[in-house]
C-alpha atoms as a PDB file:
ATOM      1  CA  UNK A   1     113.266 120.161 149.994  1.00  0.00           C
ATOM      2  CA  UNK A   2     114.898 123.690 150.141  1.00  0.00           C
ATOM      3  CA  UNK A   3     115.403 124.566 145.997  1.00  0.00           C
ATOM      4  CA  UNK A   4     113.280 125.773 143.323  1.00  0.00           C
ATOM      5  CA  UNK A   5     113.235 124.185 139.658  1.00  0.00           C
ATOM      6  CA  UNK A   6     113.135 125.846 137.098  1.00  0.00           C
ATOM      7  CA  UNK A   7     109.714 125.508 134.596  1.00  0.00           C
ATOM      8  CA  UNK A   8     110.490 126.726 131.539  1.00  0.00           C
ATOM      9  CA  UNK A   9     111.258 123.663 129.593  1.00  0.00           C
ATOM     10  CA  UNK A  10     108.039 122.151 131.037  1.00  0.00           C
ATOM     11  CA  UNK A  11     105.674 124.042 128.216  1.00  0.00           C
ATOM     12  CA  UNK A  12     108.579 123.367 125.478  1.00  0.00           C
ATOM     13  CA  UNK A  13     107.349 120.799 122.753  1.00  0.00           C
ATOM     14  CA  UNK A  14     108.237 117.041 124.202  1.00  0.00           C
ATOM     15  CA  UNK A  15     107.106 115.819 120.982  1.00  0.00           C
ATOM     16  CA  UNK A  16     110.312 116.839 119.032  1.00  0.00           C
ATOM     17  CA  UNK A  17     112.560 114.108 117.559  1.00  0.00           C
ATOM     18  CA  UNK A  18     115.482 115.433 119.596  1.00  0.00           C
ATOM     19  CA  UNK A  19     114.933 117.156 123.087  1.00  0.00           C
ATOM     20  CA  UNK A  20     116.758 119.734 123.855  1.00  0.00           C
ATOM     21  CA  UNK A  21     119.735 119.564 126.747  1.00  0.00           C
ATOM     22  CA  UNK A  22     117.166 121.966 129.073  1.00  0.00           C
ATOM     23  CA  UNK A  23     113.966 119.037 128.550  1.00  0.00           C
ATOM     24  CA  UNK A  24     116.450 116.300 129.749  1.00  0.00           C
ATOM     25  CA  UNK A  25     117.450 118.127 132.607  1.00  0.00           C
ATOM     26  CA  UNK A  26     114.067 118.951 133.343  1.00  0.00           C
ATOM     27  CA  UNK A  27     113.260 115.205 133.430  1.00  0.00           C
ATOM     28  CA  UNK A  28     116.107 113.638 134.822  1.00  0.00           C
ATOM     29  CA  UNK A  29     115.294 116.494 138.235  1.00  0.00           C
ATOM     30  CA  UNK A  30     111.840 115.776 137.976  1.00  0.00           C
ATOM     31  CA  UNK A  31     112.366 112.193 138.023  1.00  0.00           C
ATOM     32  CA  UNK A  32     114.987 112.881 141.101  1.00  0.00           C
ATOM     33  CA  UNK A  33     113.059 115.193 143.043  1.00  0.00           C
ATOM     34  CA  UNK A  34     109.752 112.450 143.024  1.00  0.00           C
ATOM     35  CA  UNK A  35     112.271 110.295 144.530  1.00  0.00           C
ATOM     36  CA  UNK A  36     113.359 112.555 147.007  1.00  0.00           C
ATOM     37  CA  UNK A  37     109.864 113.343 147.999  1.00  0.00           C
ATOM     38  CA  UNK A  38     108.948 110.079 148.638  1.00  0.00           C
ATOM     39  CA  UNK A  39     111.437 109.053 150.843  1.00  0.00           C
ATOM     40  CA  UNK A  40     110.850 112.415 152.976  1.00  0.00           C
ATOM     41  CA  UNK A  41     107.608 111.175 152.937  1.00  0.00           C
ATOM     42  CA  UNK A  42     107.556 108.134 154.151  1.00  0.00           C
ATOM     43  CA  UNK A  43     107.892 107.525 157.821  1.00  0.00           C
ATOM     44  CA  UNK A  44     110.493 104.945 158.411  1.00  0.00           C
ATOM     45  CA  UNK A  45     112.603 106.150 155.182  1.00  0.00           C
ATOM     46  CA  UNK A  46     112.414 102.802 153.938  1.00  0.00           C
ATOM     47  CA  UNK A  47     111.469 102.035 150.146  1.00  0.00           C
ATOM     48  CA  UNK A  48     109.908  98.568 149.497  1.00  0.00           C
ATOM     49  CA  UNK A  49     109.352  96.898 146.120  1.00  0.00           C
ATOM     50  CA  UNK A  50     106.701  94.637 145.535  1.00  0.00           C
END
């Protein structure tokens, strides 16, 4: 996809009452960049739900 993300909240403790603003951006980009990567992926762009 062309960028790099950075890892160093992925090790941090998740298990923390309050995350910390660099955990939620971790998982808010790692949410997006699944996203991205499947519709990349797929061959006719579409996304279906079942």
């Amino acid at each position: 996809l062309g960028f790099r993300i950075a890892k160093g909240a992925q090790t941090s403790n998740w298990a923390r009452d309050v995350l910390a603003p660099a955990q939620i951006q971790y998982a808010a980009t790692d949410a997006w960049v699944g996203r991205e990567l499947y519709l990349k992926l797929r061959p006719d762009g579409e996304v279906s739900c079942r």
